[in-house]
C-alpha atoms as a PDB file:
ATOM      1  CA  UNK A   1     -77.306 -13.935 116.677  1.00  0.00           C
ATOM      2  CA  UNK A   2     -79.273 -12.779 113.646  1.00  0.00           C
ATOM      3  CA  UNK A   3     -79.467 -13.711 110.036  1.00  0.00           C
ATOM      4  CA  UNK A   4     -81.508 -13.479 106.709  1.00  0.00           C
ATOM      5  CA  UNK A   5     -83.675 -15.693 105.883  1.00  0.00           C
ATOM      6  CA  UNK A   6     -85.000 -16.046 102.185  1.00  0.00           C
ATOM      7  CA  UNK A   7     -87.503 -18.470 101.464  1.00  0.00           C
ATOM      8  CA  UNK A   8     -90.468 -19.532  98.769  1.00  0.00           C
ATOM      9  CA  UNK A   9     -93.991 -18.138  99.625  1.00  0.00           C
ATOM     10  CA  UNK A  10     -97.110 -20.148  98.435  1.00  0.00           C
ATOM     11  CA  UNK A  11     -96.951 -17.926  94.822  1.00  0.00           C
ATOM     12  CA  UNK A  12     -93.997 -18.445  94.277  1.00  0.00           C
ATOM     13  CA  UNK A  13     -92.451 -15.506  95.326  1.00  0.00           C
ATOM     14  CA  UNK A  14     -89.079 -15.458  97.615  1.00  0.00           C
ATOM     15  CA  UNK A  15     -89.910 -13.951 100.885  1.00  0.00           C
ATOM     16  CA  UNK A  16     -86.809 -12.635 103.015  1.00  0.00           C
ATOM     17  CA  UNK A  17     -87.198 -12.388 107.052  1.00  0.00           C
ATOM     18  CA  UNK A  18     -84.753 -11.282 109.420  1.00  0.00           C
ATOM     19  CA  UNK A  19     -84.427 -13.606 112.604  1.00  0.00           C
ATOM     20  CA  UNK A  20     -82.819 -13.450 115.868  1.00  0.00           C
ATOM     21  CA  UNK A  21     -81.450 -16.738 117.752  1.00  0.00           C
ATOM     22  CA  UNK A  22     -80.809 -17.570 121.487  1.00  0.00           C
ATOM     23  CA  UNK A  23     -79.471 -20.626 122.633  1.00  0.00           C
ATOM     24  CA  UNK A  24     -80.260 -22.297 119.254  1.00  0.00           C
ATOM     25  CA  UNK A  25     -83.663 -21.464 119.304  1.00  0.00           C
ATOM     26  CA  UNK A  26     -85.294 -18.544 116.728  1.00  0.00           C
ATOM     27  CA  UNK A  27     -86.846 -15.949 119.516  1.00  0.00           C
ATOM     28  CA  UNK A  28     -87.693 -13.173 116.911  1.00  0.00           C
ATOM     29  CA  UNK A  29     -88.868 -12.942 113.387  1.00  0.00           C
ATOM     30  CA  UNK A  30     -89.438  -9.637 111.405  1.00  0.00           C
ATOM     31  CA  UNK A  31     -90.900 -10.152 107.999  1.00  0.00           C
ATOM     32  CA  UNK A  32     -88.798  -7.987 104.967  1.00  0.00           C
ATOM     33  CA  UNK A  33     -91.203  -8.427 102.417  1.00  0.00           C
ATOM     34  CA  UNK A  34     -91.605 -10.798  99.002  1.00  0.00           C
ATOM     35  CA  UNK A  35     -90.028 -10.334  95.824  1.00  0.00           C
ATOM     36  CA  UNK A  36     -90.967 -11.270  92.301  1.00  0.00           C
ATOM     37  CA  UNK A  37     -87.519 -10.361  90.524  1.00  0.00           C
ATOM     38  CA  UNK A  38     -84.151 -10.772  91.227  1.00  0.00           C
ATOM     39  CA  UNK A  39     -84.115  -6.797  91.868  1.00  0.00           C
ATOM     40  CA  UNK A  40     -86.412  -6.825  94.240  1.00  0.00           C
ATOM     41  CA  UNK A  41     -85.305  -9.316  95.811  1.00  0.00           C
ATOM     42  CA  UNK A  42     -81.560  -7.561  95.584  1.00  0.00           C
ATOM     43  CA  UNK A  43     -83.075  -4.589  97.545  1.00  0.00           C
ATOM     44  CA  UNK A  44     -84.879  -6.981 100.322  1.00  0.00           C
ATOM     45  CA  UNK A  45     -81.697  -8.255 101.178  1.00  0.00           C
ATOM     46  CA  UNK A  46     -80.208  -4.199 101.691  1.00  0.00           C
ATOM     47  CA  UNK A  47     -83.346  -3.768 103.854  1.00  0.00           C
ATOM     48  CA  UNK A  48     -82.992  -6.738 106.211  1.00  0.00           C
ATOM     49  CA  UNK A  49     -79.238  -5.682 106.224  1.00  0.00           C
ATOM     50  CA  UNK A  50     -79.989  -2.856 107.587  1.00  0.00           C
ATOM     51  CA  UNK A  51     -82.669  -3.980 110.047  1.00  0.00           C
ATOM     52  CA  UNK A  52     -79.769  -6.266 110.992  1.00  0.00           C
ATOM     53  CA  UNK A  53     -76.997  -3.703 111.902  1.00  0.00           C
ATOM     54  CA  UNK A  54     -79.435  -1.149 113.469  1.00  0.00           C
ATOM     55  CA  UNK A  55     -78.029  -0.401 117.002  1.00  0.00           C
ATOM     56  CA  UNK A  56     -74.504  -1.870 116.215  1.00  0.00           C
ATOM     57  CA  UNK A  57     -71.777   0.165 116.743  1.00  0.00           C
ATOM     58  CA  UNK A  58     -68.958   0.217 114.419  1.00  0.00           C
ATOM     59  CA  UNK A  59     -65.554  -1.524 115.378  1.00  0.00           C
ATOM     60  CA  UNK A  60     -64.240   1.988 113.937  1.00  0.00           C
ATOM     61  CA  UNK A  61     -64.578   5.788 114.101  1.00  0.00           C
ATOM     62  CA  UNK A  62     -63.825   6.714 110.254  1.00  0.00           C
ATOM     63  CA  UNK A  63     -65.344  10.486 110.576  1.00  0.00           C
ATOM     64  CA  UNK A  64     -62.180  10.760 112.655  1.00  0.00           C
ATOM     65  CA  UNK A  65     -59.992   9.679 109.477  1.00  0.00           C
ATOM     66  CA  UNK A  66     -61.393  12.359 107.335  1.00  0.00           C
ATOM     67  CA  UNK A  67     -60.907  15.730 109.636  1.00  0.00           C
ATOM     68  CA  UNK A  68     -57.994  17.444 108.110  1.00  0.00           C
ATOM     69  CA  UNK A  69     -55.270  18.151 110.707  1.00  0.00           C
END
């Protein structure tokens, strides 16, 4: 299972990770990056987003819904 993770750095920054669990226990960590404004921050969150659905596959085909008959 993965989530985001935002938290405070030392400077007072908010710092945004993406980590996996297993069995309750965090396995993996990749580190987003640290943010100084709430837009910054705003486009951390699309990143780890990303990072997060990397390699899903979508529950459906919508290319299929757009090819004209």
């Amino acid at each position: 299972m993965a989530f985001i993770r935002k938290f405070k750095t030392g400077s007072g920054a908010t710092g945004v990770q993406v980590c996996w669990k297993q069995g309750g226990e965090v396995v993996k960590t990749v580190h987003v990056g640290s943010a100084n404004s709430e837009y910054g921050l705003e486009k951390l969150l699309k990143k780890a987003q990303k990072i997060m659905d990397e390699g899903k596959r979508p529950l459906f085909d919508l290319e299929k819904f757009d090819k004209k008959p």
